[in-house]
Structures are given as C-alpha cells and as structure tokens.
N, C-alpha and C. Protein backbone atom coordinates (compact mmCIF):
# COMPACT_ATOMS: atom_id res chain seq x y z
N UNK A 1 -40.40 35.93 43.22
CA UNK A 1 -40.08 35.01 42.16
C UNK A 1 -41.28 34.13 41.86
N UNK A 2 -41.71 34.07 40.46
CA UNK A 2 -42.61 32.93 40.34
C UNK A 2 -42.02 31.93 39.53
N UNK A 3 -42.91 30.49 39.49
CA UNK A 3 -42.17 29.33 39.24
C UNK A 3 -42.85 29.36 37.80
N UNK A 4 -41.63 28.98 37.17
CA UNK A 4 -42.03 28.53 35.26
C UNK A 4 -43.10 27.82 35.80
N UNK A 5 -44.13 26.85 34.53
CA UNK A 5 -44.80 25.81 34.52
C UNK A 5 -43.97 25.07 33.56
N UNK A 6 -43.93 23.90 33.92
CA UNK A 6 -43.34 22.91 32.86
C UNK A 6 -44.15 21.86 31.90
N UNK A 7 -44.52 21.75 30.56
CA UNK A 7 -44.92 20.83 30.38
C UNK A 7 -43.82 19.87 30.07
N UNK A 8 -44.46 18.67 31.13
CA UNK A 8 -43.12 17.36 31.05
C UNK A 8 -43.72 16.59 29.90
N UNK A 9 -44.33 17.11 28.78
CA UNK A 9 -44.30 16.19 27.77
C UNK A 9 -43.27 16.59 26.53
N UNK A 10 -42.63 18.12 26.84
CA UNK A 10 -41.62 18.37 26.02
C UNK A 10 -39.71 17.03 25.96
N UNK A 11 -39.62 16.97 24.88
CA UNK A 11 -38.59 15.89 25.25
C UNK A 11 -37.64 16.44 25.68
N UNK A 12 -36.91 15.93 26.88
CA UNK A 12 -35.48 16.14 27.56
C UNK A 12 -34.69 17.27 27.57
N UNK A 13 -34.20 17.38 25.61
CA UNK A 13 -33.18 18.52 25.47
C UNK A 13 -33.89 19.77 25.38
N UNK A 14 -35.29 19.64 25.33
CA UNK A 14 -36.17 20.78 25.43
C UNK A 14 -36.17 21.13 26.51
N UNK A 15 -36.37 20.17 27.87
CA UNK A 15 -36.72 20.88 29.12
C UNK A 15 -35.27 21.36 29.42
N UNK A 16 -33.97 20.50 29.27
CA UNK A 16 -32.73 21.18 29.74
C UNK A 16 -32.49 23.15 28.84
N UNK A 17 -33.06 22.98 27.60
CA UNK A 17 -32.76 24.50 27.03
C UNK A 17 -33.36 25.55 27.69
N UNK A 18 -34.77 24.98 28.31
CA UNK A 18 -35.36 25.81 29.18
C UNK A 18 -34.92 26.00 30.51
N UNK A 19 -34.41 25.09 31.06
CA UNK A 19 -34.10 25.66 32.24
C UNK A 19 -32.42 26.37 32.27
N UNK A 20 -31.83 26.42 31.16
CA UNK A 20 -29.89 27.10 30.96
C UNK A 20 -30.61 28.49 31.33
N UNK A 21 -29.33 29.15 31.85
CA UNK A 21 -29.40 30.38 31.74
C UNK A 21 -29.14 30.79 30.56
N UNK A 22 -28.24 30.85 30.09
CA UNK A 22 -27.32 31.07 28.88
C UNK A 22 -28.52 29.91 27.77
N UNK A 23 -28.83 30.92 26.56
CA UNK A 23 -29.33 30.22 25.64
C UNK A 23 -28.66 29.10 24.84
N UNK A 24 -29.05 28.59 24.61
CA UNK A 24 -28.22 27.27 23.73
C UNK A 24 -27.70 27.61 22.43
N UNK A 25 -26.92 27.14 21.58
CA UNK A 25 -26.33 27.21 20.72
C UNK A 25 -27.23 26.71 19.35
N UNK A 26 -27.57 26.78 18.92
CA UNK A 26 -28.59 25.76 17.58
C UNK A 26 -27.79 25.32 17.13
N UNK A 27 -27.41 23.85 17.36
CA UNK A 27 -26.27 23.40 16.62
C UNK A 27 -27.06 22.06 15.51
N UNK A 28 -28.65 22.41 15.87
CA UNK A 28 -29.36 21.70 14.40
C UNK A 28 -29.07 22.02 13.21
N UNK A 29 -28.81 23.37 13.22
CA UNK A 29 -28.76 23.92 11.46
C UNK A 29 -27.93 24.07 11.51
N UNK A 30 -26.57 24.07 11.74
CA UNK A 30 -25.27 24.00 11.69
C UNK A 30 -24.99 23.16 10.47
N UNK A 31 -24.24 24.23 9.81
CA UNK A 31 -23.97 23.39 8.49
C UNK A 31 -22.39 22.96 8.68
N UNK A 32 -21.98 21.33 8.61
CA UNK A 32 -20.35 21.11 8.91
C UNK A 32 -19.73 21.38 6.98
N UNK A 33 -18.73 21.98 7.05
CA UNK A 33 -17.84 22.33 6.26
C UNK A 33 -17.12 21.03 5.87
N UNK A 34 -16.81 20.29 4.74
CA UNK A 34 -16.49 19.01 4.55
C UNK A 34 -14.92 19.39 3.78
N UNK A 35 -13.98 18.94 4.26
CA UNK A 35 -12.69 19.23 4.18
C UNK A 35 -12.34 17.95 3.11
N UNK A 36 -12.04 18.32 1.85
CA UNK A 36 -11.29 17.43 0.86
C UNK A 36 -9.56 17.22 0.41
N UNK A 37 -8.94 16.11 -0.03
CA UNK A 37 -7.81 16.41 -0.61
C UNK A 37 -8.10 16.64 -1.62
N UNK A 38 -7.77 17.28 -2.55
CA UNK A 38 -7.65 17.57 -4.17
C UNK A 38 -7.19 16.28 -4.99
N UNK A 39 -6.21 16.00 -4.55
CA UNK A 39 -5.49 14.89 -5.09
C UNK A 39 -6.17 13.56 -5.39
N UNK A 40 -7.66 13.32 -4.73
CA UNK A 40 -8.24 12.19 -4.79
C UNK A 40 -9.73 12.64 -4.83
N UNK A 41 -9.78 13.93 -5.46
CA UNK A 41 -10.99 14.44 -5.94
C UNK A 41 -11.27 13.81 -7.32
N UNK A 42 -12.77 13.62 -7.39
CA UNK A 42 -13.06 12.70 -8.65
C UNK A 42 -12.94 13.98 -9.92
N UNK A 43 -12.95 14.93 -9.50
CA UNK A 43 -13.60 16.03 -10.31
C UNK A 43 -12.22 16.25 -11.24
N UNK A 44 -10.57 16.06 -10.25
CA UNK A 44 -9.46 15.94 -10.80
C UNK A 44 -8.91 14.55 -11.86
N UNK A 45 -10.19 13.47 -11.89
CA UNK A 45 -9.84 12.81 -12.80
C UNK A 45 -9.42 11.60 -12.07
N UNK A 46 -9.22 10.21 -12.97
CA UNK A 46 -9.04 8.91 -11.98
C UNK A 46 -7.24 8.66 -12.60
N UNK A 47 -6.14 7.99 -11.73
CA UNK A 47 -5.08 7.81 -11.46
C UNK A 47 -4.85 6.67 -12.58
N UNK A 48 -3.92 7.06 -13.39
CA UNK A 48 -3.32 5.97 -14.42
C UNK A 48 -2.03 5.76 -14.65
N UNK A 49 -1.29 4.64 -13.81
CA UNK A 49 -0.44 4.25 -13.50
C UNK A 49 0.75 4.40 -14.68
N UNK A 50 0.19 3.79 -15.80
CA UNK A 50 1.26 3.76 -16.99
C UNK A 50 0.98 5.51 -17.49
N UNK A 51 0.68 6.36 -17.63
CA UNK A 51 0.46 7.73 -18.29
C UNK A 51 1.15 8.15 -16.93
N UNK A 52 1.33 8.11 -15.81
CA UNK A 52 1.76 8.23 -14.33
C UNK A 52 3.52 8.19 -14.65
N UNK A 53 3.82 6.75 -15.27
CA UNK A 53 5.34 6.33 -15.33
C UNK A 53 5.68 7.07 -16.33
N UNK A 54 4.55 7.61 -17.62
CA UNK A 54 5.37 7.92 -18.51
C UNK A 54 6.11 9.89 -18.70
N UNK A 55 4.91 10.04 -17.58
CA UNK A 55 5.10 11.48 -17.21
C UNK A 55 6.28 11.61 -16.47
N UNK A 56 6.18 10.96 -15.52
CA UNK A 56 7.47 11.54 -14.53
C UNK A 56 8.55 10.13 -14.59
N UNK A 57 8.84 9.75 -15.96
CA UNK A 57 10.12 8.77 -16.26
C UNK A 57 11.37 9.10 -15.57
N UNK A 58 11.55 10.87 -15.91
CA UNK A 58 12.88 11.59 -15.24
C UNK A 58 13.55 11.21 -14.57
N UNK A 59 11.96 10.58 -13.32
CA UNK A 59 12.51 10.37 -11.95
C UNK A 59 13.42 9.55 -11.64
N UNK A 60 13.33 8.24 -12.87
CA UNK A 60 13.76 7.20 -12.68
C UNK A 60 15.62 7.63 -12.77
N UNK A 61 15.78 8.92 -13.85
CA UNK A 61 17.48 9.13 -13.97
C UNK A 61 17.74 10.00 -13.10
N UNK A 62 17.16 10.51 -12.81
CA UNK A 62 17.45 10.93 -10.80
C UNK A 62 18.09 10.14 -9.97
N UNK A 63 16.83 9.17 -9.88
CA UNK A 63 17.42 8.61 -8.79
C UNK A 63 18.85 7.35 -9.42
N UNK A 64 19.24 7.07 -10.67
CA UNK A 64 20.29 6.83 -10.94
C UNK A 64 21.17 7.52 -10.44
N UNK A 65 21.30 8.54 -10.68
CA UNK A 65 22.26 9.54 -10.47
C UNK A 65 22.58 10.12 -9.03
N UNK A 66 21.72 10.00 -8.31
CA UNK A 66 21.47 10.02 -6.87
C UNK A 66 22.64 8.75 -6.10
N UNK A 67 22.09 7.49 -6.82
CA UNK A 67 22.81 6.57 -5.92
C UNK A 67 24.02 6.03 -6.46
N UNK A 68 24.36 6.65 -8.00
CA UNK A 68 25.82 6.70 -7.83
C UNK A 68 26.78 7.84 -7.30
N UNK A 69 26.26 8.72 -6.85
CA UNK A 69 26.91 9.69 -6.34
C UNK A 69 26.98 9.25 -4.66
N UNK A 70 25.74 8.51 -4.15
CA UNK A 70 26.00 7.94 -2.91
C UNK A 70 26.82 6.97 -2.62
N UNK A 71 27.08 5.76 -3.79
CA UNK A 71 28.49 5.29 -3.79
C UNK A 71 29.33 5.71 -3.61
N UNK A 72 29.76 6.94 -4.69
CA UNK A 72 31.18 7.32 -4.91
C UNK A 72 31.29 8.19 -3.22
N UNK A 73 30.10 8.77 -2.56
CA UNK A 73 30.76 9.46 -1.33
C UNK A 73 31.10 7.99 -0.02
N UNK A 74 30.15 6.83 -0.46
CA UNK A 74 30.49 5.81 0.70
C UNK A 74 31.85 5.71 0.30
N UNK A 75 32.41 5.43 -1.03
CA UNK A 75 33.88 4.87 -0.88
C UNK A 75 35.21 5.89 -0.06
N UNK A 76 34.73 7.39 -0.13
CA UNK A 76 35.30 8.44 0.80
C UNK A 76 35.69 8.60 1.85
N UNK A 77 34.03 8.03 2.42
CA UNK A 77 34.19 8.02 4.08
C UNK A 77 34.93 7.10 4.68
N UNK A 78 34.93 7.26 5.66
CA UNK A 78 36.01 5.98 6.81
C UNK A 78 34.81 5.11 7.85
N UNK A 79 35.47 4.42 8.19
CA UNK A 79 34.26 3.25 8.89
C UNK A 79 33.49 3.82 9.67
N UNK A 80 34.22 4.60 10.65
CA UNK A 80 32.90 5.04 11.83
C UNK A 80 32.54 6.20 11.56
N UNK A 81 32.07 7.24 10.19
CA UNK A 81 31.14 7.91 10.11
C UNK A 81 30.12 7.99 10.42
N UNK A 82 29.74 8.60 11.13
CA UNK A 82 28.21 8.91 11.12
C UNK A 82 27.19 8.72 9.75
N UNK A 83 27.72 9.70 8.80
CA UNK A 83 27.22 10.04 7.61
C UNK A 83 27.01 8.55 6.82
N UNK A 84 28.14 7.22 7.43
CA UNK A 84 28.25 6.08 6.44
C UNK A 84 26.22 5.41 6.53
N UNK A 85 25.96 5.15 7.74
CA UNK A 85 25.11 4.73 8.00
C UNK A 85 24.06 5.16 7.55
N UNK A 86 23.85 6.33 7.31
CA UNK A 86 22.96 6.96 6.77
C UNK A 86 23.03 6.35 5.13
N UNK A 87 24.03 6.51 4.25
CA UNK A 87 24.17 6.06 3.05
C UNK A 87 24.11 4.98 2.93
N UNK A 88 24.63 4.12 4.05
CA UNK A 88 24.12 2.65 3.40
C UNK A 88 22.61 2.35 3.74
N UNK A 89 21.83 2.70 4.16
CA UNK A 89 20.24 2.95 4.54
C UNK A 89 19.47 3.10 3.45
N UNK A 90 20.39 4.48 3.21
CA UNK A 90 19.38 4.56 1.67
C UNK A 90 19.57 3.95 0.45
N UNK A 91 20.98 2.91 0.12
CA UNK A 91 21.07 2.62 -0.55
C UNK A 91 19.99 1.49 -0.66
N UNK A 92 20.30 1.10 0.58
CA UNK A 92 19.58 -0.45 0.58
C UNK A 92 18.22 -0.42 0.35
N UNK A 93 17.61 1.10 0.89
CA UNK A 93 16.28 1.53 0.60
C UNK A 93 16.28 1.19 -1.15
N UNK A 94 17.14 2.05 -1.87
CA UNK A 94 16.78 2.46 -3.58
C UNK A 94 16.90 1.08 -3.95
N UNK A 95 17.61 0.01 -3.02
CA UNK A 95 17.57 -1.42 -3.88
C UNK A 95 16.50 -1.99 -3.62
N UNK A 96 15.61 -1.99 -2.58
CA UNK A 96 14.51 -2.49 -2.58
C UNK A 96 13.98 -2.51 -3.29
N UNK A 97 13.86 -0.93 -3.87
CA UNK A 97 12.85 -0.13 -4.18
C UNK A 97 13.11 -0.46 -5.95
N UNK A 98 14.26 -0.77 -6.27
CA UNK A 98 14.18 -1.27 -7.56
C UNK A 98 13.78 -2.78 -7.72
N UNK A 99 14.24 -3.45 -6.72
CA UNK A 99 13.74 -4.91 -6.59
C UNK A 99 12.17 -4.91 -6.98
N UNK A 100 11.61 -3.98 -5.90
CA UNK A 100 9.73 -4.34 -5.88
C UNK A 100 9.35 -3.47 -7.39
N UNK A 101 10.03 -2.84 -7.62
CA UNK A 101 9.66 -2.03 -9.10
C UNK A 101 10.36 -3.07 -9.99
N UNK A 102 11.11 -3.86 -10.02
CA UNK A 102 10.97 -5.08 -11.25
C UNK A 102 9.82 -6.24 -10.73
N UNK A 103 9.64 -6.83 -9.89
CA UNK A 103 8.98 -7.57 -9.25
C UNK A 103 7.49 -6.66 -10.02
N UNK A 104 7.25 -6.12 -9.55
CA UNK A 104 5.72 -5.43 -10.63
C UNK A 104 5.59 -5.52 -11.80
N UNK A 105 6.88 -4.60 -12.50
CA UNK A 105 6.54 -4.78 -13.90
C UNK A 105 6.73 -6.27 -14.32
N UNK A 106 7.78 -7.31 -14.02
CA UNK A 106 7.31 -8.57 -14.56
C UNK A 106 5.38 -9.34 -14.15
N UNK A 107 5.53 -9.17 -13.02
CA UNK A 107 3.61 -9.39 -12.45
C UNK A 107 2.76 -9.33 -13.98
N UNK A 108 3.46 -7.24 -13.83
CA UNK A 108 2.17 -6.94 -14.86
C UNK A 108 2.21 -7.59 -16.39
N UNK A 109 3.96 -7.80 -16.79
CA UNK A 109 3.83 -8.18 -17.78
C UNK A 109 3.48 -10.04 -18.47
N UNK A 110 3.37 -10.54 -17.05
CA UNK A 110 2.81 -11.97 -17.10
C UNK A 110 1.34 -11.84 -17.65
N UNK A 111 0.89 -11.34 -16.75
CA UNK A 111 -0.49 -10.47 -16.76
C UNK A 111 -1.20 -10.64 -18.20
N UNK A 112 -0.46 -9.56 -19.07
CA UNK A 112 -0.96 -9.00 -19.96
C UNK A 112 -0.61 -10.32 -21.10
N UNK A 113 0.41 -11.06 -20.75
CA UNK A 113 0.73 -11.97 -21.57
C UNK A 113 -0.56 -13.43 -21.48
N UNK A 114 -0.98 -13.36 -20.30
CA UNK A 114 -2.02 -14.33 -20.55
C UNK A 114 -3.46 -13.60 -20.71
N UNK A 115 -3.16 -12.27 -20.69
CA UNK A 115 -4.95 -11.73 -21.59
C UNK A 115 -4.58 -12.08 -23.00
N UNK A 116 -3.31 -11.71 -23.70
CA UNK A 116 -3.16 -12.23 -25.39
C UNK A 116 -3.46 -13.88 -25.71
N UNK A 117 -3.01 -14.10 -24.69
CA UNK A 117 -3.34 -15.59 -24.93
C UNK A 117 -4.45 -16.05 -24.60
N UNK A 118 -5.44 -15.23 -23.78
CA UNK A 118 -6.97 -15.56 -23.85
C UNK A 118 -7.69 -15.03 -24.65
N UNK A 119 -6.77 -13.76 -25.52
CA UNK A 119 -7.83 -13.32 -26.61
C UNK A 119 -7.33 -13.87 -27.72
N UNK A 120 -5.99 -14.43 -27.87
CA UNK A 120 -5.88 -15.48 -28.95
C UNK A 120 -6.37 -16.51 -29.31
N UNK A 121 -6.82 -17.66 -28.48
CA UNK A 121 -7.85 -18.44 -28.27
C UNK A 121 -9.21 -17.94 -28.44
N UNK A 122 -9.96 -17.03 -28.20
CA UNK A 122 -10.98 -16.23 -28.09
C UNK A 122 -11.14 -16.02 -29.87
N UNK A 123 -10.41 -15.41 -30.01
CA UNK A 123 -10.22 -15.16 -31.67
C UNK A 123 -9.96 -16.43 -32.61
N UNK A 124 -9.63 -17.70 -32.43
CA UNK A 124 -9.48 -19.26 -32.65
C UNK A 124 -10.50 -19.52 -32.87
N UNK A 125 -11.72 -19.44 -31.97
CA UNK A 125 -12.68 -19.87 -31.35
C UNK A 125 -12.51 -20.73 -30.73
N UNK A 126 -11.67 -21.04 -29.82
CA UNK A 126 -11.70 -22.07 -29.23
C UNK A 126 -12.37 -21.58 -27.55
N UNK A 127 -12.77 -22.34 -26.77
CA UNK A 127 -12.77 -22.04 -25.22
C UNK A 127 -11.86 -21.00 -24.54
N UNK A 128 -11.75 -19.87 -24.45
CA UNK A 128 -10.72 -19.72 -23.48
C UNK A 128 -10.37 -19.93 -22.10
N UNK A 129 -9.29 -20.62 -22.05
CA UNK A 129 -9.11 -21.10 -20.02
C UNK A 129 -8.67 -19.99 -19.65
N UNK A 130 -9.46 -19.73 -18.69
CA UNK A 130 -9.46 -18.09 -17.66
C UNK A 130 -8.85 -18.90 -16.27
N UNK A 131 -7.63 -18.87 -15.73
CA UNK A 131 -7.03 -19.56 -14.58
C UNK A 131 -7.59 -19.00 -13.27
N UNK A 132 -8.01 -19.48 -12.39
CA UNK A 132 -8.43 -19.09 -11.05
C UNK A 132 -6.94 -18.58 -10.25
N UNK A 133 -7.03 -17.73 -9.62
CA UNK A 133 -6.60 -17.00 -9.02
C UNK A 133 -5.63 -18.33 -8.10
N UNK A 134 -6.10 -19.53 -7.50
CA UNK A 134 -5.05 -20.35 -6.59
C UNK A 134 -4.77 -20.76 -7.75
N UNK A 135 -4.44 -20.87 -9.04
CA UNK A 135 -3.52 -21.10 -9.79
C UNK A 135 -2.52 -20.40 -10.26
N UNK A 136 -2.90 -19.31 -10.48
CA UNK A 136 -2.04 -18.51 -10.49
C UNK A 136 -0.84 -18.71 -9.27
N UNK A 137 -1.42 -18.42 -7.95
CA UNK A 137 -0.66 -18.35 -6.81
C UNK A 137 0.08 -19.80 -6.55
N UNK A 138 -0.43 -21.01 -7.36
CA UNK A 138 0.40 -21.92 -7.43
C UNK A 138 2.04 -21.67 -8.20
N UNK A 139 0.79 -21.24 -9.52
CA UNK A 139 2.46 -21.02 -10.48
C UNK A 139 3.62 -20.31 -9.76
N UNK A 140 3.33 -19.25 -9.34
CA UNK A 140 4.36 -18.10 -8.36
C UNK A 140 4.61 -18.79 -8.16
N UNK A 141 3.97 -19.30 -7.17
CA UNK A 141 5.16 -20.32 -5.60
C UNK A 141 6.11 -21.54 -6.28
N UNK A 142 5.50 -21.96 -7.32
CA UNK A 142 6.63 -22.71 -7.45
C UNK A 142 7.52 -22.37 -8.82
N UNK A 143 7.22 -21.09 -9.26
CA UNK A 143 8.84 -20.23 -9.79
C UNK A 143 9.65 -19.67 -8.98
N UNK A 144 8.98 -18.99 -7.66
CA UNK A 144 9.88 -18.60 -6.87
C UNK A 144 10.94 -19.62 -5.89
N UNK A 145 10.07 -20.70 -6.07
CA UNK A 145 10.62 -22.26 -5.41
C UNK A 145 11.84 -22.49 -6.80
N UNK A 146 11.40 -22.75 -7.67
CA UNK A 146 12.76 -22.88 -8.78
C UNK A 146 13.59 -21.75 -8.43
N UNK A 147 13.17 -20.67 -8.79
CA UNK A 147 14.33 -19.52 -8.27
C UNK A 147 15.12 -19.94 -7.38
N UNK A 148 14.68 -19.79 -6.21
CA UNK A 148 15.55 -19.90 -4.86
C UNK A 148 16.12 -21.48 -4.78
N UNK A 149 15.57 -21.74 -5.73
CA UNK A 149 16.91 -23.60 -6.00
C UNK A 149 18.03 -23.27 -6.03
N UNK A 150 17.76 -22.65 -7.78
CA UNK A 150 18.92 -22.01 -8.32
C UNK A 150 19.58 -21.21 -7.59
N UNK A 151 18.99 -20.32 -7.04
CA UNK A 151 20.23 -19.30 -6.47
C UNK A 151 20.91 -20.18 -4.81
N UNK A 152 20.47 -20.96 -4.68
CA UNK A 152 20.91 -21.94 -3.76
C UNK A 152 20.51 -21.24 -2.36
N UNK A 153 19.43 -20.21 -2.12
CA UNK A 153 18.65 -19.62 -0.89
C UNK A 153 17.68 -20.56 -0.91
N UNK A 154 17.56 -21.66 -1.15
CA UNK A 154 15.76 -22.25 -0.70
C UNK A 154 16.34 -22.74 0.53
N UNK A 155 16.80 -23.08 0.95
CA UNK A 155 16.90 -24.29 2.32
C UNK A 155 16.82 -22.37 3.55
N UNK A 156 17.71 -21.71 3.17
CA UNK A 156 17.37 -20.00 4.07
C UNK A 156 15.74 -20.11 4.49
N UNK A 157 15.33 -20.05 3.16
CA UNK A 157 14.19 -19.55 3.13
C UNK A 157 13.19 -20.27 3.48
N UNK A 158 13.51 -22.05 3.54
CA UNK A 158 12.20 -22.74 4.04
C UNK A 158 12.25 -22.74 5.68
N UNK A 159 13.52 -22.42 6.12
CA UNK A 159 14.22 -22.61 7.75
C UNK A 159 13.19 -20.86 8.19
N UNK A 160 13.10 -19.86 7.20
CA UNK A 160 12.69 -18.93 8.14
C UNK A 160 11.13 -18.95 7.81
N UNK A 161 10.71 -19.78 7.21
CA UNK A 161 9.39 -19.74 6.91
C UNK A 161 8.83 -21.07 8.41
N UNK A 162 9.64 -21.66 8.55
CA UNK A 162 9.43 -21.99 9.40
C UNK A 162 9.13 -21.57 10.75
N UNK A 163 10.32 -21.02 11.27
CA UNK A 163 10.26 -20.11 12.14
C UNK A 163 9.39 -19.46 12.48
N UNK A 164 8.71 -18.94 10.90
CA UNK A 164 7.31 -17.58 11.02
C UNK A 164 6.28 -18.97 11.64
N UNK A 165 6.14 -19.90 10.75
CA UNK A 165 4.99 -20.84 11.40
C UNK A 165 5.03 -21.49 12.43
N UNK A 166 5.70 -21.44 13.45
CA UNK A 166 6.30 -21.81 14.65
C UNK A 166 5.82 -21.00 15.37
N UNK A 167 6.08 -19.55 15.16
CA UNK A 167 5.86 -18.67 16.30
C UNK A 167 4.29 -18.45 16.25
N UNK A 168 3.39 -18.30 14.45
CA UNK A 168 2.01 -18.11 14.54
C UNK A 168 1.36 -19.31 15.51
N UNK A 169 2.03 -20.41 15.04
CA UNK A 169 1.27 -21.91 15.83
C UNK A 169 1.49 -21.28 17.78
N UNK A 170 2.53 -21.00 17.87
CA UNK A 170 3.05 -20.85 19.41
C UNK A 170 1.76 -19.78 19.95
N UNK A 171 2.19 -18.61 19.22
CA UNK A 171 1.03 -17.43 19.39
C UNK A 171 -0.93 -17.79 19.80
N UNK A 172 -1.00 -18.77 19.13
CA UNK A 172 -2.23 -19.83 18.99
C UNK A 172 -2.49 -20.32 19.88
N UNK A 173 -1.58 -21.08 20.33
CA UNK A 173 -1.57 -21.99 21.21
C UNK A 173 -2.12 -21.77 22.47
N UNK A 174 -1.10 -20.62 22.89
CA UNK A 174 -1.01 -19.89 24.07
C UNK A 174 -1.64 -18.92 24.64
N UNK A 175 -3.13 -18.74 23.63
CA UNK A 175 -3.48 -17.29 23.80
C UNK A 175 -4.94 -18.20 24.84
C-alpha cells in the first residue's frame, strides 16, 4: 500500500471527498425544482374581490338554502341527537359568517363614502381632510359604544373587556 500525499491547503470538503470511498454526490450543480401554487401565480392574474363576489354570487343562494333546510331538519330531531349538535354548529358558524360579511361590506361602504367626500371637496377646491387612521378607529369605537347602549350589551361587554385586561396585566406581572 502506498500513502496518498495530501496537500493541506485544499479546503476541508475537498480533503473529506478525497479521502470517501464512495465518490461524492455533486450536489453544487444540482438544480432544486421550485414547487408553485397556481392559484397565487402572478402569471394567473391579481385577485379582485368585487369581480370575485360578482362571479360566484350563487353561492350566496346556496348557502340560503342550505340553512333553511338545516332548520327545518333541527325542528325534526329530538334533544339528544347526535346529528342536533352538529346542526346547531353550523348554524351558528353561517351566522357568523353572515355577521362578519355585513360587518365588511358596511367597513367598505363607509370607506368609499368618505373617498366621495374627499373628492367632492377636491372638486370644490377646497382642502380635502384625509382622517388619520386613530380617527377613524376613534369613530368605530364609539359607534360600536352607541350600538351596544342601545342594544343594552355595553355593561356585558365592558365587564369582559375587563377581564381580557386583567388577565394581560396578571400575565405581565408574573412573568
């Protein structure tokens, strides 16, 4: 047997390739394969919410029709179904789900109501007042504060807001 010569000025992964039995793999030129969704490919075009609602509207008498038919089977069943629980789940799901889908479209249609009114002014010539964003979040809070007057939930709702700031302060405290 004779002994390799080594030059130790080769770097590291050089001297380890030389001394494997088994040749190494070239995993320099290895080209990686880049795995895409389609769905959020630019090449498929960018996502437009209102052309979005107006395409698949259908859905919306679907799911009408869906959850009065899940009524009419809750009034069928008897208390300790299995099946009840399931239906009242999803109902409560589709009410959310219409709740946060009016909750948007009013948002958006506030929205759009104070761009007319900044391009009405704009068109006046007058200044237009462009509201900062903690104004905005003022106004909310205190329509949703009138709201929950009226519907006589504010005192609920300041007792569990509490609660939440109780436990963040506690969480704080203690860490």
């Amino acid at each position: 047997m004779f002994k390799q010569h080594f030059d130790w000025r080769l770097l590291s992964w050089q001297i380890r390739d030389l001394i494997r039995k088994n040749p190494p793999k070239d995993t320099r030129n290895f080209h990686f394969q880049r795995f895409h969704d389609p769905r959020f490919d630019e090449s498929a075009g960018s996502f437009d919410n209102n052309e979005f609602e107006e395409n698949y509207s259908f859905i919306r008498d679907i799911k009408k029709r869906e959850k009065q038919e899940l009524e009419k089977e809750l009034k069928h069943l008897e208390d300790n179904a299995p099946r009840k629980k399931e239906i009242l789940y999803l109902l409560k799901r589709m009410k959310n789900q219409e709740t946060t889908k009016k909750l948007l479209d009013k948002q958006k249609q506030e929205r759009l109501q104070k761009q007319n009114e900044i391009m009405e002014a704009a068109k006046e010539g007058k200044k237009p007042y462009i509201p900062k964003k903690s104004d905005m979040k003022m106004q909310r809070l205190v329509e949703s504060y009138q709201t929950l007057k009226k519907s006589g939930k504010l005192e609920k709702y300041l007792e569990k807001k509490r609660r939440k700031q109780f436990s963040k302060d506690k969480k704080r405290f203690y860490q």
